[in-house]
PDB file of N, CA and C in Angstrom:
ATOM      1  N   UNK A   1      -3.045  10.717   6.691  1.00  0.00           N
ATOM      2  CA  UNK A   1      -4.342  11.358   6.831  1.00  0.00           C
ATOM      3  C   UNK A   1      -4.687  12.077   5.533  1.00  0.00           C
ATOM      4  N   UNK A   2      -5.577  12.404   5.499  1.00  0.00           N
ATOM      5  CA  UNK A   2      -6.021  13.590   4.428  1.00  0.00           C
ATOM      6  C   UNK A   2      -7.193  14.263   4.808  1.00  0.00           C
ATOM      7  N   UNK A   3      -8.212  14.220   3.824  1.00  0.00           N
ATOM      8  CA  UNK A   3      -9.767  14.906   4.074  1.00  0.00           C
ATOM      9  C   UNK A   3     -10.589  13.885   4.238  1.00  0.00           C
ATOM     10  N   UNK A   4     -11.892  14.489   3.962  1.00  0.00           N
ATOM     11  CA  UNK A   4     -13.033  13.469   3.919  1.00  0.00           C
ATOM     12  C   UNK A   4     -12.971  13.036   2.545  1.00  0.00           C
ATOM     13  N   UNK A   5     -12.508  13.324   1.586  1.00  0.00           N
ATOM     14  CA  UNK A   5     -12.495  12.650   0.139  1.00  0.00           C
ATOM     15  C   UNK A   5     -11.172  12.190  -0.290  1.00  0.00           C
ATOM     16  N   UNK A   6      -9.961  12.320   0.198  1.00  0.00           N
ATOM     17  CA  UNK A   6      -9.204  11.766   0.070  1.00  0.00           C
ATOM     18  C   UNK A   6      -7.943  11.457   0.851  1.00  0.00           C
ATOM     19  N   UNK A   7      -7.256  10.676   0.707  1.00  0.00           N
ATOM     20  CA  UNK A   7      -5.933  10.592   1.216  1.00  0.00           C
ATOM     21  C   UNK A   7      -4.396  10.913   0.505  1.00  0.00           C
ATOM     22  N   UNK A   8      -3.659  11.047   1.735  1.00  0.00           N
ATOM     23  CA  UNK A   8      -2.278  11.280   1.383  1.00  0.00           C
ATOM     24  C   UNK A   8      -1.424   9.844   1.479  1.00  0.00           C
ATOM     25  N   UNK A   9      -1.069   9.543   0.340  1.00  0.00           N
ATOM     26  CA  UNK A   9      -0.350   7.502   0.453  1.00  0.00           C
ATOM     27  C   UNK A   9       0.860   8.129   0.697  1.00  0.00           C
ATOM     28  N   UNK A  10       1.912   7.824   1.601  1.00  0.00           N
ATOM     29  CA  UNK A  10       2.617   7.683   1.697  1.00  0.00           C
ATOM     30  C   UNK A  10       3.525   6.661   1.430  1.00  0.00           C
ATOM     31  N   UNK A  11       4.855   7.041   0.688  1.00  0.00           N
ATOM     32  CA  UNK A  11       5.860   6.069   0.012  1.00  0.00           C
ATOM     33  C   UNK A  11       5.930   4.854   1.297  1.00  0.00           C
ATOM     34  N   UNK A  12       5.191   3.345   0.984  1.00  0.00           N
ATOM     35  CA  UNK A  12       5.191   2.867   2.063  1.00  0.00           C
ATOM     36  C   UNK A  12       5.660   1.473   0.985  1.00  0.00           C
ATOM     37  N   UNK A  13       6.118   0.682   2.014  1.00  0.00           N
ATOM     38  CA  UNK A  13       6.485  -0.974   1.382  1.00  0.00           C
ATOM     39  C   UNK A  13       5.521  -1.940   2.433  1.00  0.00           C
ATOM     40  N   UNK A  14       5.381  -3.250   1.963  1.00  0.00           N
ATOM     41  CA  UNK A  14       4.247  -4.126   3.350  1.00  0.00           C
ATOM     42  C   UNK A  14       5.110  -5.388   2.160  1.00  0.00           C
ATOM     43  N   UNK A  15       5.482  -6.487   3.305  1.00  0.00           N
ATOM     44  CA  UNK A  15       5.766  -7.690   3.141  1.00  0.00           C
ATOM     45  C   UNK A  15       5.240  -8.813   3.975  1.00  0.00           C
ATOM     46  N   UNK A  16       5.082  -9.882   3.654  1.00  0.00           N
ATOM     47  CA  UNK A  16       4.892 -11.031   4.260  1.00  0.00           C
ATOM     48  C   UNK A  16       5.657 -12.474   4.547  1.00  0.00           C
ATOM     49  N   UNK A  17       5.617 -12.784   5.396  1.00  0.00           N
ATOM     50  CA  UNK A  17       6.229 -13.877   5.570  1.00  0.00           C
ATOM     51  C   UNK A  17       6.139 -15.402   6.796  1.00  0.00           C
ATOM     52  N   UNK A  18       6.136 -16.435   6.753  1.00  0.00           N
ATOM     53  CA  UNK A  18       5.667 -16.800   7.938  1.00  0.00           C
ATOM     54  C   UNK A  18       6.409 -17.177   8.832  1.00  0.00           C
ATOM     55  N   UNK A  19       7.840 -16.997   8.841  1.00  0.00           N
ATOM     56  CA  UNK A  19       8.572 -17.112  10.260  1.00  0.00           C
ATOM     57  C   UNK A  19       9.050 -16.103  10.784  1.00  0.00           C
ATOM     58  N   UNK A  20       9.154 -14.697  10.021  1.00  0.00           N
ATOM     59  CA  UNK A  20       9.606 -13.489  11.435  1.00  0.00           C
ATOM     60  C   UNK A  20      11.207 -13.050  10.541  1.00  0.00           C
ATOM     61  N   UNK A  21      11.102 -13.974   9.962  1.00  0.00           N
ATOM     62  CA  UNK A  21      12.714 -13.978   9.480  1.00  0.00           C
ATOM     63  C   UNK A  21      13.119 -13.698   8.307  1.00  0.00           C
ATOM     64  N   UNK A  22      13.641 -13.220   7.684  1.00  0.00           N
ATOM     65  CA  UNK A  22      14.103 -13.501   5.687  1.00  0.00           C
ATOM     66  C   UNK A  22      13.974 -14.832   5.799  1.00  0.00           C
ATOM     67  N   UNK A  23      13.482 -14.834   4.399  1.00  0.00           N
ATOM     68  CA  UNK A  23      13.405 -13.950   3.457  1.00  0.00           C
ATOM     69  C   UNK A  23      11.897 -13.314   3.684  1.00  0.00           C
ATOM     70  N   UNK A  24      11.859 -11.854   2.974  1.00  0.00           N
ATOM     71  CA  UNK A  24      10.469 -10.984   3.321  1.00  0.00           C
ATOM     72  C   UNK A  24       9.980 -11.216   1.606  1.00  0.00           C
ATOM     73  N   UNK A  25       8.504 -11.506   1.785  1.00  0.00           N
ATOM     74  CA  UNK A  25       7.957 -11.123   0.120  1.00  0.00           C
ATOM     75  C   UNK A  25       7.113 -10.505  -0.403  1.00  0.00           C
ATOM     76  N   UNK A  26       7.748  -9.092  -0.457  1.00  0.00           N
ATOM     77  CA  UNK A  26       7.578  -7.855  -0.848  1.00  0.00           C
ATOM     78  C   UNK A  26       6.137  -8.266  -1.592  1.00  0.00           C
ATOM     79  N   UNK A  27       4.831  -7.423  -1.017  1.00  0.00           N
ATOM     80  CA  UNK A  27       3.532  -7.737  -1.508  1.00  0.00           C
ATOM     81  C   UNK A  27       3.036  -6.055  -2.592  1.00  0.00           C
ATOM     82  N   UNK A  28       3.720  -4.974  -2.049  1.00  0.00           N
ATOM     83  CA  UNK A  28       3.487  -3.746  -2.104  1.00  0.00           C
ATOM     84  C   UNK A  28       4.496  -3.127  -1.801  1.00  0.00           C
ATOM     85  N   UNK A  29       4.621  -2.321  -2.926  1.00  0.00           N
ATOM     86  CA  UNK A  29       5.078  -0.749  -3.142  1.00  0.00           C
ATOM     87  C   UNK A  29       4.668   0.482  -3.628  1.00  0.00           C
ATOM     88  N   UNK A  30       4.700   1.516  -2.698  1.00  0.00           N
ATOM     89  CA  UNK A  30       4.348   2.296  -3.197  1.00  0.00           C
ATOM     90  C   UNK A  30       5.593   3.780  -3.092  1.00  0.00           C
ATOM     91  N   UNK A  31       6.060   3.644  -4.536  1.00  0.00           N
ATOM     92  CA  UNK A  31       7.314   4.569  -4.086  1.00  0.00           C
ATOM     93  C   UNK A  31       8.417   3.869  -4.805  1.00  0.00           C
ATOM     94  N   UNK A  32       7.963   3.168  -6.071  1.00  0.00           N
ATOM     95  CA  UNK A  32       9.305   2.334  -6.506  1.00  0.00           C
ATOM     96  C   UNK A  32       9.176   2.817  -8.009  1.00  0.00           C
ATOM     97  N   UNK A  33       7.782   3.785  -8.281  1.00  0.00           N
ATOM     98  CA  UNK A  33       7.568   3.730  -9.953  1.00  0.00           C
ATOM     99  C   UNK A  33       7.253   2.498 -10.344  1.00  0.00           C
ATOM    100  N   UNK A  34       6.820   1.378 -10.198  1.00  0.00           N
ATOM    101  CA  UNK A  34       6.688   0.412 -10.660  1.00  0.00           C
ATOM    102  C   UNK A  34       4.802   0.015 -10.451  1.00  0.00           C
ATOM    103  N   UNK A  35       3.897  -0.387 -11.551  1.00  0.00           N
ATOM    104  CA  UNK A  35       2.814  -0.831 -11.304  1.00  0.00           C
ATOM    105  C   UNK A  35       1.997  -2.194 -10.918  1.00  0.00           C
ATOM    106  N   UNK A  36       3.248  -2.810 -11.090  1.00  0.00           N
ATOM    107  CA  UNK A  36       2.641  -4.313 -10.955  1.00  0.00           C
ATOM    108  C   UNK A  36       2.745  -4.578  -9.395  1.00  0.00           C
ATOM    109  N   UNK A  37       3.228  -3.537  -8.653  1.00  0.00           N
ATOM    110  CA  UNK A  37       3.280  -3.792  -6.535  1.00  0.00           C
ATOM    111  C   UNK A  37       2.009  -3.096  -6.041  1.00  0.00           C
ATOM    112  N   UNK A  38       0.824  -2.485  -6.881  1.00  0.00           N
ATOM    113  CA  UNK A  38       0.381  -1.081  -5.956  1.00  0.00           C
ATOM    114  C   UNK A  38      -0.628  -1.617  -5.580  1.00  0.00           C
ATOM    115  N   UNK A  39      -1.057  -2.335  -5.284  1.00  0.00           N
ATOM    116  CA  UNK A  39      -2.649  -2.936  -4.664  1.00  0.00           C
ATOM    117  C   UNK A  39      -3.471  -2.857  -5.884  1.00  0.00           C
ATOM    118  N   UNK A  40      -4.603  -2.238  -5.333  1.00  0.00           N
ATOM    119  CA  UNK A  40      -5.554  -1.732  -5.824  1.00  0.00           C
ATOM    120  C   UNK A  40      -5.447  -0.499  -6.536  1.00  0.00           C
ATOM    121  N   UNK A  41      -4.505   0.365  -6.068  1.00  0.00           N
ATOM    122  CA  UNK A  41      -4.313   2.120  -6.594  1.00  0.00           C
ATOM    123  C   UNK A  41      -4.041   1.784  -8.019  1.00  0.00           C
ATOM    124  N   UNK A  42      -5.305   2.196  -8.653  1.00  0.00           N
ATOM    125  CA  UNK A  42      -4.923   2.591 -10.357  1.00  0.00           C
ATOM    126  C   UNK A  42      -3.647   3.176 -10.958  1.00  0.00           C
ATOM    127  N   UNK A  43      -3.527   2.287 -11.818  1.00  0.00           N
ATOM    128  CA  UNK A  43      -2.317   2.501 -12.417  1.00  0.00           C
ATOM    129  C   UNK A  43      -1.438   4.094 -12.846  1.00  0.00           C
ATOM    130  N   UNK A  44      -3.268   4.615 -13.525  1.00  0.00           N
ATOM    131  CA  UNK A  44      -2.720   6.188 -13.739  1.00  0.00           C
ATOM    132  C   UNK A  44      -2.011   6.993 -12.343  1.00  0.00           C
ATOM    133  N   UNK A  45      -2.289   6.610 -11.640  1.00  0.00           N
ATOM    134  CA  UNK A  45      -1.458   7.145 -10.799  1.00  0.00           C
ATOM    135  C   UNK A  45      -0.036   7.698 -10.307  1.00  0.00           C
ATOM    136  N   UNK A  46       0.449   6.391 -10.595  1.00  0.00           N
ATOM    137  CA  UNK A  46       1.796   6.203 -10.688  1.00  0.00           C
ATOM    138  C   UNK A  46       2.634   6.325 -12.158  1.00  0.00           C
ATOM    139  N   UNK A  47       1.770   6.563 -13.101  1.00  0.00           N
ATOM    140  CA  UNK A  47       2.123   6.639 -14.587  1.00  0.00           C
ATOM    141  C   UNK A  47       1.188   7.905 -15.340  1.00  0.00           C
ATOM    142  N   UNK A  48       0.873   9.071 -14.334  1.00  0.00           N
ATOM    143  CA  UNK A  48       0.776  10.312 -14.326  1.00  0.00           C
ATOM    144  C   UNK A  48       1.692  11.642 -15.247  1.00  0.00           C
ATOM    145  N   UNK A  49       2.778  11.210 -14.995  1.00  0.00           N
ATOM    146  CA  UNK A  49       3.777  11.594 -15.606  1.00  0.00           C
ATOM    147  C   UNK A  49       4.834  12.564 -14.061  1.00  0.00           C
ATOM    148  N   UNK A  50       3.751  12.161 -13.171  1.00  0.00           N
ATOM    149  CA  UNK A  50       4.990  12.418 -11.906  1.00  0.00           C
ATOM    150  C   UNK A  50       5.509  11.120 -10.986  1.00  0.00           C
ATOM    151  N   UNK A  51       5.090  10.190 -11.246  1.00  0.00           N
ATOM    152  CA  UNK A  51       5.585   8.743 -10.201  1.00  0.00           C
ATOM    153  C   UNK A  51       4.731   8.751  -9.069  1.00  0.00           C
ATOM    154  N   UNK A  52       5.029   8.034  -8.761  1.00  0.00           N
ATOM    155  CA  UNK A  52       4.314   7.672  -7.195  1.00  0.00           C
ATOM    156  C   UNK A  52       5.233   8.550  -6.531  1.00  0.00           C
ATOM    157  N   UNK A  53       4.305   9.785  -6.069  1.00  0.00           N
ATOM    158  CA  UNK A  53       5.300  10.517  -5.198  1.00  0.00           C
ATOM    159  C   UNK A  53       4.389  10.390  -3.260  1.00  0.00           C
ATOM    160  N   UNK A  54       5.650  10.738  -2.891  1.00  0.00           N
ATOM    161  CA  UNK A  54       4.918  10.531  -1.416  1.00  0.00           C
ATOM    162  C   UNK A  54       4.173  11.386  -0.797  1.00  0.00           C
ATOM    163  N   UNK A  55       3.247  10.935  -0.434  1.00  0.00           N
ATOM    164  CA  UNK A  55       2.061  11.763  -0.054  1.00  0.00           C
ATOM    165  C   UNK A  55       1.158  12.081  -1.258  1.00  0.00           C
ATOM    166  N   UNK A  56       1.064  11.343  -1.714  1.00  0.00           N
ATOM    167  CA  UNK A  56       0.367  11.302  -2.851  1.00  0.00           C
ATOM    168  C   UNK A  56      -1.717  11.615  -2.840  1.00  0.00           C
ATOM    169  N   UNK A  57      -1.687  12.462  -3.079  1.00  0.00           N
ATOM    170  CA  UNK A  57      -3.344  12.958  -3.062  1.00  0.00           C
ATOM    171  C   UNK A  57      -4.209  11.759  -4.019  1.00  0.00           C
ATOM    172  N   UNK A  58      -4.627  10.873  -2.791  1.00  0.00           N
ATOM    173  CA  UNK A  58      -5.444   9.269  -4.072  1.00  0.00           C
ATOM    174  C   UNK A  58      -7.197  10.055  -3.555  1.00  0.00           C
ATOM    175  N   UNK A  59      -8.108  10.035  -4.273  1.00  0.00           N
ATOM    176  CA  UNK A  59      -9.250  10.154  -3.574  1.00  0.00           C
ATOM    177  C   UNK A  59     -10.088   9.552  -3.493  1.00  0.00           C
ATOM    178  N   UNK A  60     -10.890   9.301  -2.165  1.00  0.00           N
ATOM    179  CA  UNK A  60     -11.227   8.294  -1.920  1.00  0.00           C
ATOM    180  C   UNK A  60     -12.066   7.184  -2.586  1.00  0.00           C
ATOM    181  N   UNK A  61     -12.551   7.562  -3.788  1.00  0.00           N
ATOM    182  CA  UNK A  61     -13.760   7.079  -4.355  1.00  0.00           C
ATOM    183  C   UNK A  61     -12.794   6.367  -5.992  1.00  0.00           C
ATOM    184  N   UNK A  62     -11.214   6.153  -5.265  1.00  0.00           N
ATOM    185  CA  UNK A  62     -10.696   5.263  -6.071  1.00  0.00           C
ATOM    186  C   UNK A  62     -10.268   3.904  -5.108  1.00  0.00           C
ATOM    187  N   UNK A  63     -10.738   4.242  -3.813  1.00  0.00           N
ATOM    188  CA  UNK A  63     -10.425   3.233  -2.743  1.00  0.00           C
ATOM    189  C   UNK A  63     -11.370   2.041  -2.466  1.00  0.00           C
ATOM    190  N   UNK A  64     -10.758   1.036  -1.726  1.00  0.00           N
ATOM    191  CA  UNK A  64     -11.785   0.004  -1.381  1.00  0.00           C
ATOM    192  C   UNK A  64     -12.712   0.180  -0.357  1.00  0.00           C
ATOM    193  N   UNK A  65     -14.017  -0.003  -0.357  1.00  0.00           N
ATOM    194  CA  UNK A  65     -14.990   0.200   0.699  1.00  0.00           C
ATOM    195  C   UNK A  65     -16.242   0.653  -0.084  1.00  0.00           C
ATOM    196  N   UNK A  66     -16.769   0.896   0.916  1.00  0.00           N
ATOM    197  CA  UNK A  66     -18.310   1.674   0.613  1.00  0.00           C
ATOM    198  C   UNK A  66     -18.502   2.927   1.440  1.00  0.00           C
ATOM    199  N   UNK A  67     -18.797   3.808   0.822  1.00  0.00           N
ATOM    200  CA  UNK A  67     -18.721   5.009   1.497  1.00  0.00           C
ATOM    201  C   UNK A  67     -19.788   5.560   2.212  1.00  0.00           C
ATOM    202  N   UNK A  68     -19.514   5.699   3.310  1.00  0.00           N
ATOM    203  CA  UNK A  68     -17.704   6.552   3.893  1.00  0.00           C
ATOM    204  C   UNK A  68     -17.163   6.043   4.304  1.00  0.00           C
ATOM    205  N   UNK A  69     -17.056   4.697   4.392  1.00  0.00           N
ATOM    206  CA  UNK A  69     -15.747   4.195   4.841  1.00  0.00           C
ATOM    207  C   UNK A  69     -15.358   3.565   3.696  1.00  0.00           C
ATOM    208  N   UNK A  70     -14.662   4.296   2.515  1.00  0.00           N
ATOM    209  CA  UNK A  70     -14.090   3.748   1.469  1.00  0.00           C
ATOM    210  C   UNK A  70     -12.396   4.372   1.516  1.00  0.00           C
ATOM    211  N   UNK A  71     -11.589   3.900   2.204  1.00  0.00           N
ATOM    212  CA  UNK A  71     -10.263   4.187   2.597  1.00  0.00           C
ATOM    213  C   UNK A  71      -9.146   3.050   2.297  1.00  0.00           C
ATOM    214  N   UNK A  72      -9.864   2.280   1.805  1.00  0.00           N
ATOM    215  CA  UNK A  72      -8.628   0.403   1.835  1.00  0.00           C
ATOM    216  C   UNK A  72      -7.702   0.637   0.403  1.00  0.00           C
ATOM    217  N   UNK A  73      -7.019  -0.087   0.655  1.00  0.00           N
ATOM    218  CA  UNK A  73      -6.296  -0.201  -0.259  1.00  0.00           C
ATOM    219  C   UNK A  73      -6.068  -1.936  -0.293  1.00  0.00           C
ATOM    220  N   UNK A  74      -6.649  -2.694  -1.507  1.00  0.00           N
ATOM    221  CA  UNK A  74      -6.499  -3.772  -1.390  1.00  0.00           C
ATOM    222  C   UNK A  74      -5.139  -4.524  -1.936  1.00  0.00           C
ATOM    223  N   UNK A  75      -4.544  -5.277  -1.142  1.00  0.00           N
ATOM    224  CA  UNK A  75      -3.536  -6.069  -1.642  1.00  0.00           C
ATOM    225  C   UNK A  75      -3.230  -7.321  -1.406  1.00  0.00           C
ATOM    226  N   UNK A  76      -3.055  -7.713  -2.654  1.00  0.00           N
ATOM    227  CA  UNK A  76      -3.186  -9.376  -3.073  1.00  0.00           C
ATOM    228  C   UNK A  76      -1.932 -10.155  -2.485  1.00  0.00           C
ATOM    229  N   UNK A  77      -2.174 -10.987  -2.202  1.00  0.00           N
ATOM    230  CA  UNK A  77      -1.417 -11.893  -1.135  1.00  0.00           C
ATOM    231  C   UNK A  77      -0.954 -13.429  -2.494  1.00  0.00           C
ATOM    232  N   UNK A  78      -0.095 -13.434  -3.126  1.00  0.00           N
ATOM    233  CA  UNK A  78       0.473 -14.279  -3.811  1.00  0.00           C
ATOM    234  C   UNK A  78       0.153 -15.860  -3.164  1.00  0.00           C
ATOM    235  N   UNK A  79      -0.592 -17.078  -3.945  1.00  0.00           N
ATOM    236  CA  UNK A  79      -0.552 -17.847  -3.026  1.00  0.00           C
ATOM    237  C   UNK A  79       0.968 -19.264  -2.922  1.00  0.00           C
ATOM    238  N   UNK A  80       2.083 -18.324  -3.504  1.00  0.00           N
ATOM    239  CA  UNK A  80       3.412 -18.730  -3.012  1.00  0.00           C
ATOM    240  C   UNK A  80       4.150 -18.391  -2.080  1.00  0.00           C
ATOM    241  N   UNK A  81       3.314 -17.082  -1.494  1.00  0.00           N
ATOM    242  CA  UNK A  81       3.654 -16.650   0.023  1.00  0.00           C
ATOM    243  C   UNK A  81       2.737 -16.960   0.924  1.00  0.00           C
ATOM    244  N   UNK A  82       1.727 -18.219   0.774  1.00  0.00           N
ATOM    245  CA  UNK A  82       0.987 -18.183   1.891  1.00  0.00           C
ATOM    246  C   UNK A  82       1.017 -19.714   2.235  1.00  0.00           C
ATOM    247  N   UNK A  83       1.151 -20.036   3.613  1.00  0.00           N
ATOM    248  CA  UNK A  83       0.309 -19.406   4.454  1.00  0.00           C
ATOM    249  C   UNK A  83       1.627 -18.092   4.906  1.00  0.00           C
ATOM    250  N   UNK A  84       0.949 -16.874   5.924  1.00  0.00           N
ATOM    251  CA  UNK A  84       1.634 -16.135   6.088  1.00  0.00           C
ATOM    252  C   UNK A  84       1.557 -15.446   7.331  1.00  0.00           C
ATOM    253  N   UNK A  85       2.292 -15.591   8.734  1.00  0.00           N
ATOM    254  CA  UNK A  85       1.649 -15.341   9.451  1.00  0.00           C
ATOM    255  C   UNK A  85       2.283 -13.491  10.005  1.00  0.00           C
ATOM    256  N   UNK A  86       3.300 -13.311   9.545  1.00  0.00           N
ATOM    257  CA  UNK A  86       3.765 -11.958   9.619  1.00  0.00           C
ATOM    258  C   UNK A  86       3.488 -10.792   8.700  1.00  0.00           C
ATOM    259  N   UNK A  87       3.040  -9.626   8.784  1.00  0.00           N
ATOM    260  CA  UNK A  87       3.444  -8.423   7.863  1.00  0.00           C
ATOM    261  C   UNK A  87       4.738  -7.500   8.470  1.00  0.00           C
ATOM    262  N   UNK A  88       5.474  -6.649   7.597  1.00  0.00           N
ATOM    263  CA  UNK A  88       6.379  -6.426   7.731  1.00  0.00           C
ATOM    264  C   UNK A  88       6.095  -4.799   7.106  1.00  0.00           C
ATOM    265  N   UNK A  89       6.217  -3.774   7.407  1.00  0.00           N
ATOM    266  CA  UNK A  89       5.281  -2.493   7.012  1.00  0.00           C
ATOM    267  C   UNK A  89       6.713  -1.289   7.010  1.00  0.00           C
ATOM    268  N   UNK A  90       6.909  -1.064   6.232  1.00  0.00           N
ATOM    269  CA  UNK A  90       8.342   0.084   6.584  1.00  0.00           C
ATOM    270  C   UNK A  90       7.989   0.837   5.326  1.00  0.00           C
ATOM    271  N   UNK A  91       9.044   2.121   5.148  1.00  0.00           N
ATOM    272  CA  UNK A  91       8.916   3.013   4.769  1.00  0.00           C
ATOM    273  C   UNK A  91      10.395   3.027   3.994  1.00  0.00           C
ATOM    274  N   UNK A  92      10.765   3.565   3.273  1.00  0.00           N
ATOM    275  CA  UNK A  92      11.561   3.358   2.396  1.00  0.00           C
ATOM    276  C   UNK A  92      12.581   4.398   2.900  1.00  0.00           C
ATOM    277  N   UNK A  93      14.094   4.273   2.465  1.00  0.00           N
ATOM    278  CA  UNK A  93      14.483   5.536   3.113  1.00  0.00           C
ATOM    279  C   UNK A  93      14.979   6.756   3.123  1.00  0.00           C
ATOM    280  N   UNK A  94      14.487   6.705   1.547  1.00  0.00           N
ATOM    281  CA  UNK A  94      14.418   7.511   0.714  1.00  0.00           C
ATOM    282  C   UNK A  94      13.671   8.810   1.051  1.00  0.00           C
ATOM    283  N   UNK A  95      12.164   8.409   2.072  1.00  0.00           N
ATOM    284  CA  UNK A  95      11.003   9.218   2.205  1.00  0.00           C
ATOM    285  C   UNK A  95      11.462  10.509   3.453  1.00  0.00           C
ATOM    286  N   UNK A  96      10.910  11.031   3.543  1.00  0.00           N
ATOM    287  CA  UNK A  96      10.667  12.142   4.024  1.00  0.00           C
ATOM    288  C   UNK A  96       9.876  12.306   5.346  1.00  0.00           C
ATOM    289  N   UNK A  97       9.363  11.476   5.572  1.00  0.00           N
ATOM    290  CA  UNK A  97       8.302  11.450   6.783  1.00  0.00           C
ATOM    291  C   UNK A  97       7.787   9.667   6.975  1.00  0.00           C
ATOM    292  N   UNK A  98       7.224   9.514   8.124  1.00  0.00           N
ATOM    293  CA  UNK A  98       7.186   7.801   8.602  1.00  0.00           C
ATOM    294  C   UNK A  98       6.215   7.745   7.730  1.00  0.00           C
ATOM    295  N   UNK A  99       5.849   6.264   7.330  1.00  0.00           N
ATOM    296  CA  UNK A  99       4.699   5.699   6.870  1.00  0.00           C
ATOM    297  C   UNK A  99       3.405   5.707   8.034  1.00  0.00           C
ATOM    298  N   UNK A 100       2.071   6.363   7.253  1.00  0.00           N
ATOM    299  CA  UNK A 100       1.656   6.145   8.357  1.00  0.00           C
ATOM    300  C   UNK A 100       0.131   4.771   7.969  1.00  0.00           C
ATOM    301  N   UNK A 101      -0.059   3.969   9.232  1.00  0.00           N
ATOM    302  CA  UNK A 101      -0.743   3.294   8.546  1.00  0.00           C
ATOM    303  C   UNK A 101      -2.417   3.200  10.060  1.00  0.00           C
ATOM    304  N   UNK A 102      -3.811   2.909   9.171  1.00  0.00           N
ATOM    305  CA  UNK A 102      -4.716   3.278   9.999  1.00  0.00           C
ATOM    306  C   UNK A 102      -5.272   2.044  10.595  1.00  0.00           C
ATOM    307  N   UNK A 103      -4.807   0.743   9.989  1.00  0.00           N
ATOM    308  CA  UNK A 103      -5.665  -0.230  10.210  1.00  0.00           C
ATOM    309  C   UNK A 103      -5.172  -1.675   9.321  1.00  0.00           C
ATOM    310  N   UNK A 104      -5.079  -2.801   9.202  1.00  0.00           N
ATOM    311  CA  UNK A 104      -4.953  -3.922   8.540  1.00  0.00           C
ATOM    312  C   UNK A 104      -6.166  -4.447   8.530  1.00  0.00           C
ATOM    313  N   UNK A 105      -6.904  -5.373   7.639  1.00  0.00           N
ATOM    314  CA  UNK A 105      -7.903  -6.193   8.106  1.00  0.00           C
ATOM    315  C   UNK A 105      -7.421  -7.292   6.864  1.00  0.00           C
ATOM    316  N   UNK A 106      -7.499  -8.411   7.428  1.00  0.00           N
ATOM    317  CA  UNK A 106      -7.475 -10.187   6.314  1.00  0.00           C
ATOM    318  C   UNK A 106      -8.850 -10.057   5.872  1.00  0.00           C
ATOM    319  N   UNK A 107      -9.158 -10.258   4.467  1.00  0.00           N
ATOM    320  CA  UNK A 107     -10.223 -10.694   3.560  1.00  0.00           C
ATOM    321  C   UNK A 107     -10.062 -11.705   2.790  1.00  0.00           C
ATOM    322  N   UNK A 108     -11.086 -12.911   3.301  1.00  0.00           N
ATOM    323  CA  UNK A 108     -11.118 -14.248   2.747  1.00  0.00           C
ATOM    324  C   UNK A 108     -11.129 -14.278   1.147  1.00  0.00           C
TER     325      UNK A 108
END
């Protein structure tokens, strides 16, 4: 959750895969220091000079949508993992509190 202008990201991971089974292919991270997993979340973020920390204050008007409902976080679906009929959504276990998540939606 957060406010009306922004959110708190929590250190979260999301994978895909299409039988249920390993292998999983890790689409997103957030919580690894690394920029080439984060969706959409601008890079400065995570290269702030504090990391992707959890619970991270993103605001909203760096998010996907149109506002007010600009809350998405877009993430690209590799097309060597697709087709894909599972996501796989966990929290690392490192973190401090569950991942929390508000919604999925597929965009063609």
């Amino acid at each position: 959750m957060g406010g009306p202008d922004f959110i708190y990201l929590d250190w979260v991971t999301f994978a895909v895969n299409n039988t249920g089974t390993d292998p999983w292919n890790q689409v997103f991270y957030w919580g690894d220091d690394t920029t080439a997993n984060n969706g959409s979340i601008p890079d400065s973020f995570a290269t702030d000079g504090d990391g992707e920390l959890d619970n991270e204050l993103i605001p909203t008007s760096y998010l996907y949508g149109t506002p007010p409902y600009q809350t998405g976080i877009l993430i690209t679906i590799p097309p060597a993992f697709r087709p894909y009929r599972y996501v796989l959504i966990s929290a690392p276990v490192s973190c401090g509190d569950p991942a929390e998540i508000d919604a999925i939606q597929t965009l063609p």
